[in-house]
PDB file of N, CA and C in Angstrom:
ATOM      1  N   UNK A   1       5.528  16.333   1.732  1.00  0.00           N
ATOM      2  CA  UNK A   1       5.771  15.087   2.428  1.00  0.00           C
ATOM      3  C   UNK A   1       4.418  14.461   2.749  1.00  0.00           C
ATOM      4  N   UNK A   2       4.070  13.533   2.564  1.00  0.00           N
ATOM      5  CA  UNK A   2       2.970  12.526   3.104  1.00  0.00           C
ATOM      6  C   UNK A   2       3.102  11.473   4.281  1.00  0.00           C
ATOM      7  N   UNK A   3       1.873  10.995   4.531  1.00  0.00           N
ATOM      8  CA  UNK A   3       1.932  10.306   5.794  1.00  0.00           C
ATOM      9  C   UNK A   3       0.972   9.044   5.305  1.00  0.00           C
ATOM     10  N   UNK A   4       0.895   7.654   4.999  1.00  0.00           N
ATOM     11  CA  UNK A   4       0.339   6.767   4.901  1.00  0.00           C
ATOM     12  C   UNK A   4      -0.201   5.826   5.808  1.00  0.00           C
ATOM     13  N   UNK A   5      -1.626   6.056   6.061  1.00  0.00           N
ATOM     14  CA  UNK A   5      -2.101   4.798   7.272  1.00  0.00           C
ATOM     15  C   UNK A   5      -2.537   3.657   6.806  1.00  0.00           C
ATOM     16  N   UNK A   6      -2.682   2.117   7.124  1.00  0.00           N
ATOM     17  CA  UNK A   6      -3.183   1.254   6.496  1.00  0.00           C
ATOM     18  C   UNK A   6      -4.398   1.234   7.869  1.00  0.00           C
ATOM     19  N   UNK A   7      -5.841   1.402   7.493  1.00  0.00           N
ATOM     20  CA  UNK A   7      -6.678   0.952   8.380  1.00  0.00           C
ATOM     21  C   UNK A   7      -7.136  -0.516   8.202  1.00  0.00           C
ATOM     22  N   UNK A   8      -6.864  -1.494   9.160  1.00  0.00           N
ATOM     23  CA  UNK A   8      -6.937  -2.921   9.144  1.00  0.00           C
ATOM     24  C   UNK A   8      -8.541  -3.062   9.540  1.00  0.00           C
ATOM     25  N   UNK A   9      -8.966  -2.596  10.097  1.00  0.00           N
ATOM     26  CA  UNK A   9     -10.466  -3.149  10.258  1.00  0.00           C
ATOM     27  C   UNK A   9     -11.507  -1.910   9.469  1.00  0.00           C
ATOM     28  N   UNK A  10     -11.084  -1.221   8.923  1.00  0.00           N
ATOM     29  CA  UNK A  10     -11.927  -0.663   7.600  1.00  0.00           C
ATOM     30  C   UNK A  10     -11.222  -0.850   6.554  1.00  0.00           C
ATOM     31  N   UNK A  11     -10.708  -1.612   6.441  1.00  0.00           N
ATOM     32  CA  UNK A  11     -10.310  -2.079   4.969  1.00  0.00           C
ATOM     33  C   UNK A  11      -9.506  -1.016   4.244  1.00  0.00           C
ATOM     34  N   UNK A  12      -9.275   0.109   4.050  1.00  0.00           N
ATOM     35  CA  UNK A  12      -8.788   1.452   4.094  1.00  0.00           C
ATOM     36  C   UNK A  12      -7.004   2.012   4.159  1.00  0.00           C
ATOM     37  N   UNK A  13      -6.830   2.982   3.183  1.00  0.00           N
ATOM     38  CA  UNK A  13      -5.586   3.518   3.587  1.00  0.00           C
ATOM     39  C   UNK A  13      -5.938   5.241   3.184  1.00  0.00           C
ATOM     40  N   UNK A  14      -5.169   5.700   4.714  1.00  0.00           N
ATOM     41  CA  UNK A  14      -6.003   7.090   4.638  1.00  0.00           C
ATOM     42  C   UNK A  14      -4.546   7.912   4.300  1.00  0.00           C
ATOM     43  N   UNK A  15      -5.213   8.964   3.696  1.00  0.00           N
ATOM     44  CA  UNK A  15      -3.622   9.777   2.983  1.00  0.00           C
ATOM     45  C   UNK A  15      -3.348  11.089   3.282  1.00  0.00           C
ATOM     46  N   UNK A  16      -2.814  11.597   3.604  1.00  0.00           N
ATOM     47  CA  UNK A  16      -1.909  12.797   4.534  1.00  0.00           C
ATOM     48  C   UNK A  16      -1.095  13.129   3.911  1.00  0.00           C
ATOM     49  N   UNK A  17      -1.397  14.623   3.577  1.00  0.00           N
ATOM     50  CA  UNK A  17       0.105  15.687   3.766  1.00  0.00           C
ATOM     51  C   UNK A  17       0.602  16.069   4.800  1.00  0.00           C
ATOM     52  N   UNK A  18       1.522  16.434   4.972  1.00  0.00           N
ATOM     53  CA  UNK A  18       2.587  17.266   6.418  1.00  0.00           C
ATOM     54  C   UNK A  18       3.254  17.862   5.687  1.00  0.00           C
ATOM     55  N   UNK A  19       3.183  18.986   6.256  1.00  0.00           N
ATOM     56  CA  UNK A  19       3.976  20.230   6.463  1.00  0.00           C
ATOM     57  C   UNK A  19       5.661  20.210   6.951  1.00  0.00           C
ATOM     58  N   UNK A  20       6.436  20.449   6.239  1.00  0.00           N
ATOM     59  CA  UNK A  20       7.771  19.966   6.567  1.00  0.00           C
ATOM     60  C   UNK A  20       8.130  21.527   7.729  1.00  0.00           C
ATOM     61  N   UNK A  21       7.715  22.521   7.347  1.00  0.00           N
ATOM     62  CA  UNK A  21       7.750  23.920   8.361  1.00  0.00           C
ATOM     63  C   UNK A  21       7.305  23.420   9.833  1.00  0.00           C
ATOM     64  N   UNK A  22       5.670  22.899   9.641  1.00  0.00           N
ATOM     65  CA  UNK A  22       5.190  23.045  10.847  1.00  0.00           C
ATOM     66  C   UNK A  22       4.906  21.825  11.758  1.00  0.00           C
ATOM     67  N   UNK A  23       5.102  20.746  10.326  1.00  0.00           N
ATOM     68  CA  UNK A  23       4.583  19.335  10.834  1.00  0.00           C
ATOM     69  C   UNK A  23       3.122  18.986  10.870  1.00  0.00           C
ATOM     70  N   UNK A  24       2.348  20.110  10.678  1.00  0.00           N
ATOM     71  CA  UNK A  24       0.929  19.829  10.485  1.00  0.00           C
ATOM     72  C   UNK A  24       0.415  18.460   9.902  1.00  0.00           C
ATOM     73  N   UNK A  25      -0.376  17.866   9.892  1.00  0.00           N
ATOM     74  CA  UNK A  25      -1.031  16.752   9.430  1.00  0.00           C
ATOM     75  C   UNK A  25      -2.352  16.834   8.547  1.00  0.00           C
ATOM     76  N   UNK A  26      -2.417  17.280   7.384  1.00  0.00           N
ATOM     77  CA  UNK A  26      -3.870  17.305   6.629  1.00  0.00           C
ATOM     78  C   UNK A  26      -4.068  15.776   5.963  1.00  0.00           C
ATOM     79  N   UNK A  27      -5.449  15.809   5.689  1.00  0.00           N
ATOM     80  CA  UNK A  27      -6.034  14.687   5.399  1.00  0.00           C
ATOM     81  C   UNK A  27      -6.017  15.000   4.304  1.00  0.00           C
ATOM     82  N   UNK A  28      -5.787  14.003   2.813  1.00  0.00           N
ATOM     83  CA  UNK A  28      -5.895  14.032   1.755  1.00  0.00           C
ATOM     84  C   UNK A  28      -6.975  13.203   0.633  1.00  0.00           C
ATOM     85  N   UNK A  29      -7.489  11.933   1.572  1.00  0.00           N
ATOM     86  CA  UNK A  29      -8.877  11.432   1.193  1.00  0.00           C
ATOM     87  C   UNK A  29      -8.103  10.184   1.482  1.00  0.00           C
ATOM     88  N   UNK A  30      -8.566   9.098   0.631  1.00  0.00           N
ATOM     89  CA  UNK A  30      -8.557   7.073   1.194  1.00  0.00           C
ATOM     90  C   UNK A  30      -8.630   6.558  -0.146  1.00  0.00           C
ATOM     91  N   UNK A  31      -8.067   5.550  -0.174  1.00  0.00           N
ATOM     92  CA  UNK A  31      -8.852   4.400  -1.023  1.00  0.00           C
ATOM     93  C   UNK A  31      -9.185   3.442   0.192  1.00  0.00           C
ATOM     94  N   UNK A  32     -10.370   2.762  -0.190  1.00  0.00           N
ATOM     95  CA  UNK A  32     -11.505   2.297   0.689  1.00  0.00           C
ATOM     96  C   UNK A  32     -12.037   0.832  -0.106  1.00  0.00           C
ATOM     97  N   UNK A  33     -11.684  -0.036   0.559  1.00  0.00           N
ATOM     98  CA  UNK A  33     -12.394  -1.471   0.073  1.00  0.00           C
ATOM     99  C   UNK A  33     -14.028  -1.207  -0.562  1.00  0.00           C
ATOM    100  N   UNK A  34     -14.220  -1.133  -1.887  1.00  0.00           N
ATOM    101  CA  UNK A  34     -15.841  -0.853  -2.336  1.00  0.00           C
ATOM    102  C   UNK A  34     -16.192   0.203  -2.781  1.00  0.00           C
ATOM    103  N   UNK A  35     -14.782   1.453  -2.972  1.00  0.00           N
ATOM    104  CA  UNK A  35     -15.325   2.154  -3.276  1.00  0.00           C
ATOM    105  C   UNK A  35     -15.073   3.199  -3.951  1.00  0.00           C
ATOM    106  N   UNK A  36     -15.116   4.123  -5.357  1.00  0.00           N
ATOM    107  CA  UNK A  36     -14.506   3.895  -6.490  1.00  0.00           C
ATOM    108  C   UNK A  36     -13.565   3.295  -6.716  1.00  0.00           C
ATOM    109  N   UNK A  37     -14.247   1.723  -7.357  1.00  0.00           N
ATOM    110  CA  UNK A  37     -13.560   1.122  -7.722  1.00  0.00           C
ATOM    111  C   UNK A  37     -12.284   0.282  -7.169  1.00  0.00           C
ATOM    112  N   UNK A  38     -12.659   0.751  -6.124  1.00  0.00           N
ATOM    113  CA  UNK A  38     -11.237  -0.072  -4.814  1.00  0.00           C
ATOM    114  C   UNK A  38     -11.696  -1.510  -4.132  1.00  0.00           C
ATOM    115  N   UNK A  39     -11.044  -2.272  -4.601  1.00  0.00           N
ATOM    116  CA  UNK A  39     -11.513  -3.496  -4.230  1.00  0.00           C
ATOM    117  C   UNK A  39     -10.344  -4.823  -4.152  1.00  0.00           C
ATOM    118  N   UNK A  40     -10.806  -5.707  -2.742  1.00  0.00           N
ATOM    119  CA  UNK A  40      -9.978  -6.469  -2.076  1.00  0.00           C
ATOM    120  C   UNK A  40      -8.945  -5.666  -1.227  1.00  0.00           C
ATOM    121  N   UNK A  41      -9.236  -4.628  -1.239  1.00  0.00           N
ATOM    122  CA  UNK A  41      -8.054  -4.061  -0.059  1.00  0.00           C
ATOM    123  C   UNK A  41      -8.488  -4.417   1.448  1.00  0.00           C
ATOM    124  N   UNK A  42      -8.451  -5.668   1.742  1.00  0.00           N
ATOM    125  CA  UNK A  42      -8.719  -6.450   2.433  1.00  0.00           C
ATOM    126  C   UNK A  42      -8.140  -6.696   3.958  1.00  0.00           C
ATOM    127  N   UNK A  43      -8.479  -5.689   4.860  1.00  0.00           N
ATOM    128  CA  UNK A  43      -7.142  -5.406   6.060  1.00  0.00           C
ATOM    129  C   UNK A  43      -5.448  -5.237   5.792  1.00  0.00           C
ATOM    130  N   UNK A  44      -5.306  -4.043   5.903  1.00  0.00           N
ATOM    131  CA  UNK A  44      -4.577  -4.109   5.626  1.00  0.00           C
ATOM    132  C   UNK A  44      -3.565  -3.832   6.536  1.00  0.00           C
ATOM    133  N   UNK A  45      -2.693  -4.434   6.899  1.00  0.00           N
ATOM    134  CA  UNK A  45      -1.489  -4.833   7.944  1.00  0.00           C
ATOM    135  C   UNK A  45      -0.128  -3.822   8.116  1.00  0.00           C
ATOM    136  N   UNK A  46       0.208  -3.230   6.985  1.00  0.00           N
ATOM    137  CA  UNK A  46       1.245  -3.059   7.016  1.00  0.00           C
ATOM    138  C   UNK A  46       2.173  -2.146   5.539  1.00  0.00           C
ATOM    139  N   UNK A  47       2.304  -0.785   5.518  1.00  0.00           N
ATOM    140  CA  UNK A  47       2.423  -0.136   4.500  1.00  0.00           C
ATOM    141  C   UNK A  47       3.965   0.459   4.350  1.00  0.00           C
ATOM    142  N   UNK A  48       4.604   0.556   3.093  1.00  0.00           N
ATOM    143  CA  UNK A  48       5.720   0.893   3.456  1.00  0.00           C
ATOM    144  C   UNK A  48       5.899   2.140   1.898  1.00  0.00           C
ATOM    145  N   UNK A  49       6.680   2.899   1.747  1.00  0.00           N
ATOM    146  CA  UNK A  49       7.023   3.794   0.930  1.00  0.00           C
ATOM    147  C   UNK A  49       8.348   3.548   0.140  1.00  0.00           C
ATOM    148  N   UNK A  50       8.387   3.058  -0.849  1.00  0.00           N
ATOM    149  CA  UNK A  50      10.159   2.677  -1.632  1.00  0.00           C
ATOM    150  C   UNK A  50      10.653   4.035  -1.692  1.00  0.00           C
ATOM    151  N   UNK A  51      12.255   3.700  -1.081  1.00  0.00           N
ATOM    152  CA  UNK A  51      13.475   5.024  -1.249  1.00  0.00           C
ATOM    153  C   UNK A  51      13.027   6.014  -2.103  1.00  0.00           C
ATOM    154  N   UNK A  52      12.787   5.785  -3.671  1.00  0.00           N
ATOM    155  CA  UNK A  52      12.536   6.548  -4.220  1.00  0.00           C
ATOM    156  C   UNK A  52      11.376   7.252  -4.067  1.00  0.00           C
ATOM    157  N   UNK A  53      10.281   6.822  -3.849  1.00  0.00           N
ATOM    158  CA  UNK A  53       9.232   7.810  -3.115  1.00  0.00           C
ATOM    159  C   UNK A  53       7.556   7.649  -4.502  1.00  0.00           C
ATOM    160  N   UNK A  54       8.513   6.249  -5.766  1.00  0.00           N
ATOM    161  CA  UNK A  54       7.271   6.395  -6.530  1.00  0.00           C
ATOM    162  C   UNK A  54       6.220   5.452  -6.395  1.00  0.00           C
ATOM    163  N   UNK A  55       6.701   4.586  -5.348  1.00  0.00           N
ATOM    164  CA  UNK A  55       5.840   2.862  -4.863  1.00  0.00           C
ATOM    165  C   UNK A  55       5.431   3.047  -3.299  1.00  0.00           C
ATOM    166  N   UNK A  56       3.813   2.683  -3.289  1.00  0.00           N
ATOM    167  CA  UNK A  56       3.331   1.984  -1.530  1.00  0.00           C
ATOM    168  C   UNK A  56       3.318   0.895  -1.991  1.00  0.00           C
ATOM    169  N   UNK A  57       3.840   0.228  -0.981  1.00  0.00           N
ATOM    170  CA  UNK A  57       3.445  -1.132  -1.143  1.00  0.00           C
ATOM    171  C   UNK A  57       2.786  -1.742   0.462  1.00  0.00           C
ATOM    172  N   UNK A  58       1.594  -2.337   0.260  1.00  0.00           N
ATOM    173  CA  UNK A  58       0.703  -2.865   1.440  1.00  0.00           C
ATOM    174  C   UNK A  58       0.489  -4.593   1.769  1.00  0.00           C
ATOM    175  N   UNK A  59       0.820  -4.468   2.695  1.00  0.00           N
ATOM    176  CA  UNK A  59       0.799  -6.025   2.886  1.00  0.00           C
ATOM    177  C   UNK A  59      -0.624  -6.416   3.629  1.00  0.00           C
ATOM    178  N   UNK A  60      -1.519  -7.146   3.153  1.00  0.00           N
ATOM    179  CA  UNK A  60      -2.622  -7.712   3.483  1.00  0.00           C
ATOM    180  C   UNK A  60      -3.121  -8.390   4.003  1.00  0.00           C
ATOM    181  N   UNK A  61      -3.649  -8.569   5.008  1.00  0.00           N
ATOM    182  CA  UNK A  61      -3.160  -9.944   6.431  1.00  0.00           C
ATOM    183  C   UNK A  61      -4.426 -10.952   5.789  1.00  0.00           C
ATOM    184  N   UNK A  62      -5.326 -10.414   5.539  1.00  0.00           N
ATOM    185  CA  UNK A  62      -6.545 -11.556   5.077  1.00  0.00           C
ATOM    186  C   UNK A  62      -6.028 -12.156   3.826  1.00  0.00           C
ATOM    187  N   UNK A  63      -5.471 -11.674   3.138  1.00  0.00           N
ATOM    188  CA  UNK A  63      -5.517 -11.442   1.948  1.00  0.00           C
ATOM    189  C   UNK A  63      -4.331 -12.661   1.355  1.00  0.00           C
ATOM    190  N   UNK A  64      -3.492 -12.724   2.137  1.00  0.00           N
ATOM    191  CA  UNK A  64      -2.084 -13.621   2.188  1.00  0.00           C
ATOM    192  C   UNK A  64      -1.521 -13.039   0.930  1.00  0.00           C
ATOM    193  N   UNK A  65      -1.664 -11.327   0.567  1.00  0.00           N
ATOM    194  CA  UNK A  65      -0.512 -11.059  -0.387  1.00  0.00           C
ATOM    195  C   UNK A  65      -0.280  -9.735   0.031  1.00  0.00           C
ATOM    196  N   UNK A  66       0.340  -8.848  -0.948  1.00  0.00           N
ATOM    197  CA  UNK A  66       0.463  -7.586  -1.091  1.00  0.00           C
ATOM    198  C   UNK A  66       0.369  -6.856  -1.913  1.00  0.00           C
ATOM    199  N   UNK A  67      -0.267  -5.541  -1.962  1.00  0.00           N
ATOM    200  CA  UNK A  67      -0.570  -4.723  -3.510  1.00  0.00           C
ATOM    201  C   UNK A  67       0.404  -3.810  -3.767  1.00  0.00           C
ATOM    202  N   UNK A  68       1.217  -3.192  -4.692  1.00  0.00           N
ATOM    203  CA  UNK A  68       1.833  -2.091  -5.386  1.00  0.00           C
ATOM    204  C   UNK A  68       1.079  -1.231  -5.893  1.00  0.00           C
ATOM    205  N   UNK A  69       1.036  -0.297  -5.378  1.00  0.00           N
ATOM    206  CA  UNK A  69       0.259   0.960  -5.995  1.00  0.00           C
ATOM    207  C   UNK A  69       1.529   1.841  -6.204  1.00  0.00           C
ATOM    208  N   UNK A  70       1.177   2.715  -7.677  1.00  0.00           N
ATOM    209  CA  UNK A  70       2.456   4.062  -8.296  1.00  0.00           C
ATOM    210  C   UNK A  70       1.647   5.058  -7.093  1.00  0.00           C
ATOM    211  N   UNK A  71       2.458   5.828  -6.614  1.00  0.00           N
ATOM    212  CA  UNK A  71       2.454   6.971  -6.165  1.00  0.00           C
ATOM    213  C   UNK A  71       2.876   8.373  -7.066  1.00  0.00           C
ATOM    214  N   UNK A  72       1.969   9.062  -7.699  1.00  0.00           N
ATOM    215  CA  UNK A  72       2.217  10.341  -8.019  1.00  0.00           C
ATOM    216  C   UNK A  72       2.985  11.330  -7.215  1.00  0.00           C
ATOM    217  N   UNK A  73       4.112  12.036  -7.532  1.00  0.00           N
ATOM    218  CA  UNK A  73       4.863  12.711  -6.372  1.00  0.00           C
ATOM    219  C   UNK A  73       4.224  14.497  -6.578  1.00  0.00           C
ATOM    220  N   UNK A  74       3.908  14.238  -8.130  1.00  0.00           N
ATOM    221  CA  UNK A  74       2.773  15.686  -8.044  1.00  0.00           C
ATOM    222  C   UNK A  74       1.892  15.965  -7.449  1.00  0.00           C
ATOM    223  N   UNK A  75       0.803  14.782  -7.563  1.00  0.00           N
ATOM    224  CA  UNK A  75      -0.703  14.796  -6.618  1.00  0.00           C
ATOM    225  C   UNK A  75      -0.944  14.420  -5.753  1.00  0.00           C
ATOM    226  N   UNK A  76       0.185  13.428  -5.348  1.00  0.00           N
ATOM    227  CA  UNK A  76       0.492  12.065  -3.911  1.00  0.00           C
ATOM    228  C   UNK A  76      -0.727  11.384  -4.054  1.00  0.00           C
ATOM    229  N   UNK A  77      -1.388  11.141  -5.642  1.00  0.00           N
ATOM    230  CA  UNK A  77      -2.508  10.397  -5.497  1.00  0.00           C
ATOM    231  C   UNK A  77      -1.567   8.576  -5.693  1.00  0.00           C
ATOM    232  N   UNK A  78      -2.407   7.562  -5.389  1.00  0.00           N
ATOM    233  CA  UNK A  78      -2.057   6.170  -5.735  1.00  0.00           C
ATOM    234  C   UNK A  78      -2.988   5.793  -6.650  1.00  0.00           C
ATOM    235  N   UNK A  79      -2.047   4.759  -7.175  1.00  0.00           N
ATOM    236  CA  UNK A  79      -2.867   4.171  -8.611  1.00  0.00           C
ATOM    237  C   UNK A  79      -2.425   2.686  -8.131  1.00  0.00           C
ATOM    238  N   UNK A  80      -3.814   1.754  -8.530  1.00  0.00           N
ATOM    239  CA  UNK A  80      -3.188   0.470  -8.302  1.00  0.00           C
ATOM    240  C   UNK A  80      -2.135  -0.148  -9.480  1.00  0.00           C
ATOM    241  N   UNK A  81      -0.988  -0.779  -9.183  1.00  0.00           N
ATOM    242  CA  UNK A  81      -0.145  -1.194 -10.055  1.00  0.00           C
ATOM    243  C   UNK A  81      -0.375  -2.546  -9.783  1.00  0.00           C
ATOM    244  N   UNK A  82       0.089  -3.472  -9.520  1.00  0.00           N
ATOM    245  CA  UNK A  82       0.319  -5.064  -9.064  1.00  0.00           C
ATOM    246  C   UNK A  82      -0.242  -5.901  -7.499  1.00  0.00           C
ATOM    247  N   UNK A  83      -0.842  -7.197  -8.028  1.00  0.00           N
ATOM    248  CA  UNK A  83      -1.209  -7.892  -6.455  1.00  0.00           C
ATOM    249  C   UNK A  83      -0.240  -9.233  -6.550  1.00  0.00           C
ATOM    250  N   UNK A  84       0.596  -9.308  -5.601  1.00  0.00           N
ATOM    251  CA  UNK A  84       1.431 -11.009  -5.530  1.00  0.00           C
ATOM    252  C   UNK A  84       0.838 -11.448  -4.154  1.00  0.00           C
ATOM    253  N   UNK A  85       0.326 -12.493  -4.508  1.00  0.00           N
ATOM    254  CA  UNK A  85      -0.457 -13.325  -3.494  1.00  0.00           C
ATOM    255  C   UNK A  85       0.515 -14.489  -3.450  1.00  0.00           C
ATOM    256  N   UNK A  86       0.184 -15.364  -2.312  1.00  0.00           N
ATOM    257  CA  UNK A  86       0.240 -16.727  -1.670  1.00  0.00           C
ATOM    258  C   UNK A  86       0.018 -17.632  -2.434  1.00  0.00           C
ATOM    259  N   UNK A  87      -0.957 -17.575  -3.121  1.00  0.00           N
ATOM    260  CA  UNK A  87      -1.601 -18.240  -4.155  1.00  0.00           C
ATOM    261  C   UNK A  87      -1.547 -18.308  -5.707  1.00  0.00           C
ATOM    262  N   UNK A  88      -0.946 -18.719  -6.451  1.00  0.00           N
ATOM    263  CA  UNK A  88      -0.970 -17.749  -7.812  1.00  0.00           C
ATOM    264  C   UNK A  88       0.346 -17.420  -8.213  1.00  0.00           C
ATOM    265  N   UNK A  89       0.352 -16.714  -9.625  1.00  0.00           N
ATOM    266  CA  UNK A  89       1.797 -16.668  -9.835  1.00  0.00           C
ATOM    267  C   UNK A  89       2.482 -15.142  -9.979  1.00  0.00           C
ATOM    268  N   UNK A  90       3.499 -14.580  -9.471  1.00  0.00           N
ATOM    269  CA  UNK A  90       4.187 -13.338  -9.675  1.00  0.00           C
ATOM    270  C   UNK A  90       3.871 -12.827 -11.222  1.00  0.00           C
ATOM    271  N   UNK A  91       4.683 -11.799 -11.090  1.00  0.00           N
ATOM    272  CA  UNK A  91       4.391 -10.748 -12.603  1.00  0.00           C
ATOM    273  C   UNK A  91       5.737 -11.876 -13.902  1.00  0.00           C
ATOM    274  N   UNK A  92       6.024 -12.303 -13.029  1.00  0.00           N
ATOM    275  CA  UNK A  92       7.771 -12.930 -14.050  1.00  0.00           C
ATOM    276  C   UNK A  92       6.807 -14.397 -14.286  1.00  0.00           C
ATOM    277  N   UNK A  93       5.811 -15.004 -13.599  1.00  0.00           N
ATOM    278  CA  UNK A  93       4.918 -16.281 -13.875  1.00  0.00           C
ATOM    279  C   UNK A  93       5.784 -17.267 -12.422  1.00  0.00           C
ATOM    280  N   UNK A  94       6.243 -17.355 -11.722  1.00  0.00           N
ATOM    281  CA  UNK A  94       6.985 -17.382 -10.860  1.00  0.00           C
ATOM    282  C   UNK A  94       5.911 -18.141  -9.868  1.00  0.00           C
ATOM    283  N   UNK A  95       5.591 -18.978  -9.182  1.00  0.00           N
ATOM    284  CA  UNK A  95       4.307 -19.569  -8.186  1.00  0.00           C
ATOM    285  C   UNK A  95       5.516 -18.811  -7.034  1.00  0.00           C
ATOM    286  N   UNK A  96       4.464 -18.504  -5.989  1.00  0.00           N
ATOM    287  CA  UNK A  96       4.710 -17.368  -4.851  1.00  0.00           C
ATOM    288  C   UNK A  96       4.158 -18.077  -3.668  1.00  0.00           C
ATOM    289  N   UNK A  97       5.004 -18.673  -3.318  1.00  0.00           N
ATOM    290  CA  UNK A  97       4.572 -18.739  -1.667  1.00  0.00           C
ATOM    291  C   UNK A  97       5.123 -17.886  -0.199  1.00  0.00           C
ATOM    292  N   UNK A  98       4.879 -18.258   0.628  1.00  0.00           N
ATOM    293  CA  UNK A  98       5.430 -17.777   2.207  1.00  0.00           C
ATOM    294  C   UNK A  98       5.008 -16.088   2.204  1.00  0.00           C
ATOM    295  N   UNK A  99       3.554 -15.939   1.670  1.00  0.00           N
ATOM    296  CA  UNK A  99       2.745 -14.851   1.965  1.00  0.00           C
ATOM    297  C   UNK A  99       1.207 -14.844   2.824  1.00  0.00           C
ATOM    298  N   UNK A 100       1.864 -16.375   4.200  1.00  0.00           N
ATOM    299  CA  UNK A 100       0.052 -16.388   4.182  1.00  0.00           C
ATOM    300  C   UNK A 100       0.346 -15.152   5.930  1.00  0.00           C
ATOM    301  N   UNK A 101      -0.821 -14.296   5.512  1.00  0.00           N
ATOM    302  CA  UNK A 101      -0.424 -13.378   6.690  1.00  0.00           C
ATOM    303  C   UNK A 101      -0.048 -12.689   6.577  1.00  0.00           C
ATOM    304  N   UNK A 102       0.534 -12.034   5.616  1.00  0.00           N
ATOM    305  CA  UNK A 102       1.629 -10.867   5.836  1.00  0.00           C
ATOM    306  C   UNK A 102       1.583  -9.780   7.017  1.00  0.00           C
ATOM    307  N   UNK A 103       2.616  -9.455   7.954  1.00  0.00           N
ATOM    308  CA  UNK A 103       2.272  -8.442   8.804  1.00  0.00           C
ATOM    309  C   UNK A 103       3.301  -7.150   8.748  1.00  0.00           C
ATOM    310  N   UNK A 104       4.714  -7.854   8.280  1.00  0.00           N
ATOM    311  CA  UNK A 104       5.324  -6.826   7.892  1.00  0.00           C
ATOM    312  C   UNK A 104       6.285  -7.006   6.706  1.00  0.00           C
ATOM    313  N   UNK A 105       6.953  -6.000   6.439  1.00  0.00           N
ATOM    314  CA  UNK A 105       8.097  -6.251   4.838  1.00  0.00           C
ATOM    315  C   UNK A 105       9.182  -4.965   4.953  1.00  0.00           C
ATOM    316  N   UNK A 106      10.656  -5.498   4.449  1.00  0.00           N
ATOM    317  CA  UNK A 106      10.993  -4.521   4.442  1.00  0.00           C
ATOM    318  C   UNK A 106      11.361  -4.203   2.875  1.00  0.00           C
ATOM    319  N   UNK A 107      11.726  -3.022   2.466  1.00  0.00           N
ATOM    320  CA  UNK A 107      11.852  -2.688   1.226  1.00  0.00           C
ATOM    321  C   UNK A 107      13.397  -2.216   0.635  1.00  0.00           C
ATOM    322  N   UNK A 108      13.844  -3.353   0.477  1.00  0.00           N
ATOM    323  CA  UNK A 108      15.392  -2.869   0.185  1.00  0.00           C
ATOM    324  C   UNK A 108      15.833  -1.327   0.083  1.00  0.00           C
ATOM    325  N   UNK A 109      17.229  -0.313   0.144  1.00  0.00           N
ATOM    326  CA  UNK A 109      17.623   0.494  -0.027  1.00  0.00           C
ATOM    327  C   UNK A 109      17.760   0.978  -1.660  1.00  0.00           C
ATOM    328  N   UNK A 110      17.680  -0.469  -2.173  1.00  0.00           N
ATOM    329  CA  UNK A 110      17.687   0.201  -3.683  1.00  0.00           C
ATOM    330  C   UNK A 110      16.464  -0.020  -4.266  1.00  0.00           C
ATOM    331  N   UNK A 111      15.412  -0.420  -3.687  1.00  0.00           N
ATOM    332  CA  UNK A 111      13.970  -0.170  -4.174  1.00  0.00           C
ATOM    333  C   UNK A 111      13.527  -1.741  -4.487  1.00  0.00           C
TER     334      UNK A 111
END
């Protein structure tokens, strides 16, 4: 089981295992605005985990969008997948508004 933090004023999301026995909390490392290769993760506001357990998705308050990263359920590492901004157009070509701010989201039951 994992635990996902979005750090808003280090730019940052820090990553955690737990222990389903004990509840323990270990640290598992970050992706970090600047650093391998992590970039625009720009405060980040607000993180959520899809039902199925293979998507984070982070909502970005500076940023006026949100990123999709795959979640590995082997390594619980993240990979960046997709950014839909305020600005700009979705993955379908779609212009995207009513993302300026994001602070929270919810993530449907069927993903």
């Amino acid at each position: 089981m994992n635990l996902y933090v979005a750090g808003w004023d280090d730019d940052a999301l820090a990553l955690f295992s737990r222990s389903l026995i004990t509840g323990a909390v270990s640290f598992l490392g970050h992706l970090k605005h600047g650093e391998d290769g992590v970039y625009a993760l720009d405060a980040p506001h607000f993180l959520s985990v899809s039902p199925d357990g293979e998507n984070v998705y982070v909502a970005l308050w500076d940023e006026d969008a949100f990123y999709v990263y795959n979640r590995n359920t082997d390594t619980e590492i993240l990979e960046y997948n997709s950014k839909i901004s305020n600005v700009g157009a979705d993955a379908d070509g779609e212009t995207v508004i009513g993302l300026e701010g994001p602070r929270s989201f919810l993530v449907s039951l069927d993903g």
